[in-house]
N, C-alpha and C. Protein backbone atom coordinates (compact mmCIF):
# COMPACT_ATOMS: atom_id res chain seq x y z
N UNK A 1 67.74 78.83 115.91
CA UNK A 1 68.94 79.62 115.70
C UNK A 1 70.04 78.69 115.21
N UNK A 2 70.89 79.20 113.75
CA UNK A 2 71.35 78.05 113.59
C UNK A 2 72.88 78.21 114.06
N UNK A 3 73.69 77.47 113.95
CA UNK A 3 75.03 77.71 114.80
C UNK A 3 76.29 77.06 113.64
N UNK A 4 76.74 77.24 113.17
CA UNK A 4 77.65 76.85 112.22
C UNK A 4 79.30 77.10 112.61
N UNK A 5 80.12 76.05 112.81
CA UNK A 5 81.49 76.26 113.28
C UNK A 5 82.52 75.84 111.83
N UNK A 6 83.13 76.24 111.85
CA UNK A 6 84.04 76.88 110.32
C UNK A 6 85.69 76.26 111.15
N UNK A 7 86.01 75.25 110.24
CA UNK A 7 87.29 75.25 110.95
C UNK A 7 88.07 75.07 109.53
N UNK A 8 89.91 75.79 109.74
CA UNK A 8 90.60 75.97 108.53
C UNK A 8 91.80 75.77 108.87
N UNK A 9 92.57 75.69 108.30
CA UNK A 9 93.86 75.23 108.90
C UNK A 9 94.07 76.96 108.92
N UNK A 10 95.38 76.92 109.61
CA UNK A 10 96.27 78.29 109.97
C UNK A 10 97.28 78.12 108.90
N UNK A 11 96.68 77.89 107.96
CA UNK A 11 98.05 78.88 106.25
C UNK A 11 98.21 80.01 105.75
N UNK A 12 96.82 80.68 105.70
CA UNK A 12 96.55 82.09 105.19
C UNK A 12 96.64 81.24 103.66
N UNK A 13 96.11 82.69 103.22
CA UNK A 13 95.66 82.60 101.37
C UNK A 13 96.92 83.22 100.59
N UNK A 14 97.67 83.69 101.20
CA UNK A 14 98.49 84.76 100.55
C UNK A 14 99.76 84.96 100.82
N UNK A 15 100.94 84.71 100.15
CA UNK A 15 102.63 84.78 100.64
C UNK A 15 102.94 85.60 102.08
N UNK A 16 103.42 85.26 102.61
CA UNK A 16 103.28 85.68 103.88
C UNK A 16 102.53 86.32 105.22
N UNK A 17 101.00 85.06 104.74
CA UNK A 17 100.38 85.66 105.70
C UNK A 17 99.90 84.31 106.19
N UNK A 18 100.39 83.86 107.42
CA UNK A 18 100.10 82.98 107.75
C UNK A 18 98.70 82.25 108.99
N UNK A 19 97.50 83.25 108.27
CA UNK A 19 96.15 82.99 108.95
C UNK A 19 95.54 83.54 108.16
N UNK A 20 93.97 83.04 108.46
CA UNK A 20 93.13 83.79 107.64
C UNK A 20 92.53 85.14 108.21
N UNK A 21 92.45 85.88 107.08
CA UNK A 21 92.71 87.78 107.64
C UNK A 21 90.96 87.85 108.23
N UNK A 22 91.09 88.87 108.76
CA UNK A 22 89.74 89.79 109.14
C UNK A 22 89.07 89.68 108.02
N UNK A 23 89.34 89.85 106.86
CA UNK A 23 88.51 90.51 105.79
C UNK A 23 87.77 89.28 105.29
N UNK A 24 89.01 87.90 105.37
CA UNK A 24 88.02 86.76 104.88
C UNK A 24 87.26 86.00 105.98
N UNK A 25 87.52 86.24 106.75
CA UNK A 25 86.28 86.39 107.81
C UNK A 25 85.34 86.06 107.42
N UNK A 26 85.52 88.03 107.45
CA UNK A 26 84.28 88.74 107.53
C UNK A 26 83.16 88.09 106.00
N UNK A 27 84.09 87.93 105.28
CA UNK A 27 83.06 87.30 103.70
C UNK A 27 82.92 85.98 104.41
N UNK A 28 83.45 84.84 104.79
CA UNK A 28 82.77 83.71 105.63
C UNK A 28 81.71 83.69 106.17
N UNK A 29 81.55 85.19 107.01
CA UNK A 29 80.62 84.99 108.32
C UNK A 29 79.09 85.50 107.34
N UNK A 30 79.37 86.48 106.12
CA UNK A 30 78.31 86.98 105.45
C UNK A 30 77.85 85.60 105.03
N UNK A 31 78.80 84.67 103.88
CA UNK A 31 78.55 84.16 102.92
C UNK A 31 77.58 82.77 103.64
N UNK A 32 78.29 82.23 105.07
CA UNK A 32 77.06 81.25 105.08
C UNK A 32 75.82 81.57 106.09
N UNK A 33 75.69 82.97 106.62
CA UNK A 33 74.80 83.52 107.04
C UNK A 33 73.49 84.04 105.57
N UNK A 34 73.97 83.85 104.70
CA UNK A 34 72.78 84.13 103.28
C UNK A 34 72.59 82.84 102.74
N UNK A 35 73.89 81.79 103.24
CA UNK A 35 73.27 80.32 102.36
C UNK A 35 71.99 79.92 103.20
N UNK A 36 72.21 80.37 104.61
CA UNK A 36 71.00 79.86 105.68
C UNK A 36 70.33 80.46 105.87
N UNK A 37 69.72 81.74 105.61
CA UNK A 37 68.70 82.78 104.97
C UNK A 37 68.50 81.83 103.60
N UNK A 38 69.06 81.93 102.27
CA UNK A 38 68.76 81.39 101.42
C UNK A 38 67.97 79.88 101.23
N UNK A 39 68.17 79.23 102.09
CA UNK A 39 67.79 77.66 102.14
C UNK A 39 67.06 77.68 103.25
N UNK A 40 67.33 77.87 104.35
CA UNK A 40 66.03 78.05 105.57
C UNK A 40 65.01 78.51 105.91
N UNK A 41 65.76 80.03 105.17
CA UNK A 41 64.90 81.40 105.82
C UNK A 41 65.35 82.14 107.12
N UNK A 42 66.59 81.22 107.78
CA UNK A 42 66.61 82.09 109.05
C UNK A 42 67.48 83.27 108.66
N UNK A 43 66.82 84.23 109.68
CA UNK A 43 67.25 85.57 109.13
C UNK A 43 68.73 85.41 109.82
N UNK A 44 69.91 86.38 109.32
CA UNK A 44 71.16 86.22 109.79
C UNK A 44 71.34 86.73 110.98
N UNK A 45 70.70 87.96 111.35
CA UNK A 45 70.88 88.42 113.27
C UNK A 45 70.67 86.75 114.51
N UNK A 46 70.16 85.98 113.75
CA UNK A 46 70.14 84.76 114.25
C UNK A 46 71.10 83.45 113.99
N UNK A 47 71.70 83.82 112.90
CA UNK A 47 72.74 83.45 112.42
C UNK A 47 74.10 83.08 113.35
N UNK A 48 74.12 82.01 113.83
CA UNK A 48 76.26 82.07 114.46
C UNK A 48 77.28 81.40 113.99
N UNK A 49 77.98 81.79 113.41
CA UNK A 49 79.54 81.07 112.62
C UNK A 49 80.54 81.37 113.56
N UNK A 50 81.30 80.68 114.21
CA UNK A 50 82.38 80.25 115.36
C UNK A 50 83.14 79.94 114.22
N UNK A 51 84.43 80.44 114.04
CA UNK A 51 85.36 80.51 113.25
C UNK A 51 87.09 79.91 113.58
N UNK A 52 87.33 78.39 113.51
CA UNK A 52 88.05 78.06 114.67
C UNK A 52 89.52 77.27 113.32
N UNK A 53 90.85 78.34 113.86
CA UNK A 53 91.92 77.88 113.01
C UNK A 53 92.55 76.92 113.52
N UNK A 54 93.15 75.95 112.73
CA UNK A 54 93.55 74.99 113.63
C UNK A 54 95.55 75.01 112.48
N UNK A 55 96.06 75.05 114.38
CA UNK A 55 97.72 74.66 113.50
C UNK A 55 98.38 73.57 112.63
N UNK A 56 98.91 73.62 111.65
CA UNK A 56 99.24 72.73 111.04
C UNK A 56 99.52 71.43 111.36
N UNK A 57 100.21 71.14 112.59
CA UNK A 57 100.63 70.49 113.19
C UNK A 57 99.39 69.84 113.77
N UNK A 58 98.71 70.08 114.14
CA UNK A 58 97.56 69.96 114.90
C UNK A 58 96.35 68.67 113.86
N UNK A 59 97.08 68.81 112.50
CA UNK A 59 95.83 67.83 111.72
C UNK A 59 96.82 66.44 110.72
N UNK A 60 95.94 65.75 110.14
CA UNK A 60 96.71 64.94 109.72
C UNK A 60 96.18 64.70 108.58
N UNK A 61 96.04 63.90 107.73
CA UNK A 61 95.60 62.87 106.44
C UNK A 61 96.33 61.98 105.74
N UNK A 62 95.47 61.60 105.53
CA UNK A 62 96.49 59.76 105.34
C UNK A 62 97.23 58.93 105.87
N UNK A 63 96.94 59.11 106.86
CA UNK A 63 97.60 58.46 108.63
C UNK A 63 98.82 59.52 108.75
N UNK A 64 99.24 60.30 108.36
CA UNK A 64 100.31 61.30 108.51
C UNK A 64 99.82 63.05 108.82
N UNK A 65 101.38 63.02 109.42
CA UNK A 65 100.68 64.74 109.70
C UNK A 65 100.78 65.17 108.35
N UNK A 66 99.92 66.43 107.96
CA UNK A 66 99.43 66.75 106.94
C UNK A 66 101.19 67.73 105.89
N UNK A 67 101.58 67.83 106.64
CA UNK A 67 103.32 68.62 105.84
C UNK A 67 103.46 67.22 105.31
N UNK A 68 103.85 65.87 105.72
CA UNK A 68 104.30 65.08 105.66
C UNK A 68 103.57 64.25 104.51
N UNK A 69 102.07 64.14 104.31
CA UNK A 69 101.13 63.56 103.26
C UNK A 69 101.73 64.79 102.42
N UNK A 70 101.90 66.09 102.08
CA UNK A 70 102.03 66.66 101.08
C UNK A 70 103.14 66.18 100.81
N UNK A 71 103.93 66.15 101.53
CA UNK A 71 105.55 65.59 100.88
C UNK A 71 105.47 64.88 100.08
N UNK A 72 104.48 63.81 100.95
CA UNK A 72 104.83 62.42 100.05
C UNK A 72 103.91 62.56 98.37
N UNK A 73 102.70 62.99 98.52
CA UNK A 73 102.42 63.21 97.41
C UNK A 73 103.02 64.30 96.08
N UNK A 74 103.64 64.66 96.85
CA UNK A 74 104.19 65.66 95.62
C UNK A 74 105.83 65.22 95.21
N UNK A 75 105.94 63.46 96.09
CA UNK A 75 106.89 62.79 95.02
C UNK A 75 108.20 63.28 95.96
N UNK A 76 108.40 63.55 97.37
CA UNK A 76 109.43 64.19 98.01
C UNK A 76 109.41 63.50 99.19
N UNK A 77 108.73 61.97 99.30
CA UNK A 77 108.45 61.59 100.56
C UNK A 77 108.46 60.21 100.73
């Protein structure tokens, strides 16, 4: 049974929506439940995607919190 955990930051895709919706989910939970049908064979009722948002604040890159690496790369930092 395979177990797959999905982690994304908490931005949302779309001007004022700041998480990712039900709907893209729901295409997440399809899309790598058929890559692992597709490449394994396991059927998807066996399938588990744990779907885990994480706050902005909460991540970093480039030794900085991640607001702060965008700053700087986009010449504001």
């Amino acid at each position: 049974m395979p177990m797959v955990t999905v982690q994304v930051t908490r931005e949302g895709t779309k001007p004022g929506v700041d998480h990712v919706t039900a709907e893209e989910k729901a295409a997440i939970y399809k899309g790598i439940s058929q890559v692992l049908f597709d490449v394994l064979g396991k059927p998807p009722e066996w399938t588990w995607v744990v779907f885990e948002e994480v706050e902005l604040e909460n991540w970093g890159w480039g030794g900085m919190p991640v607001a702060d690496y965008r700053k700087h790369v986009a010449g504001k930092g």
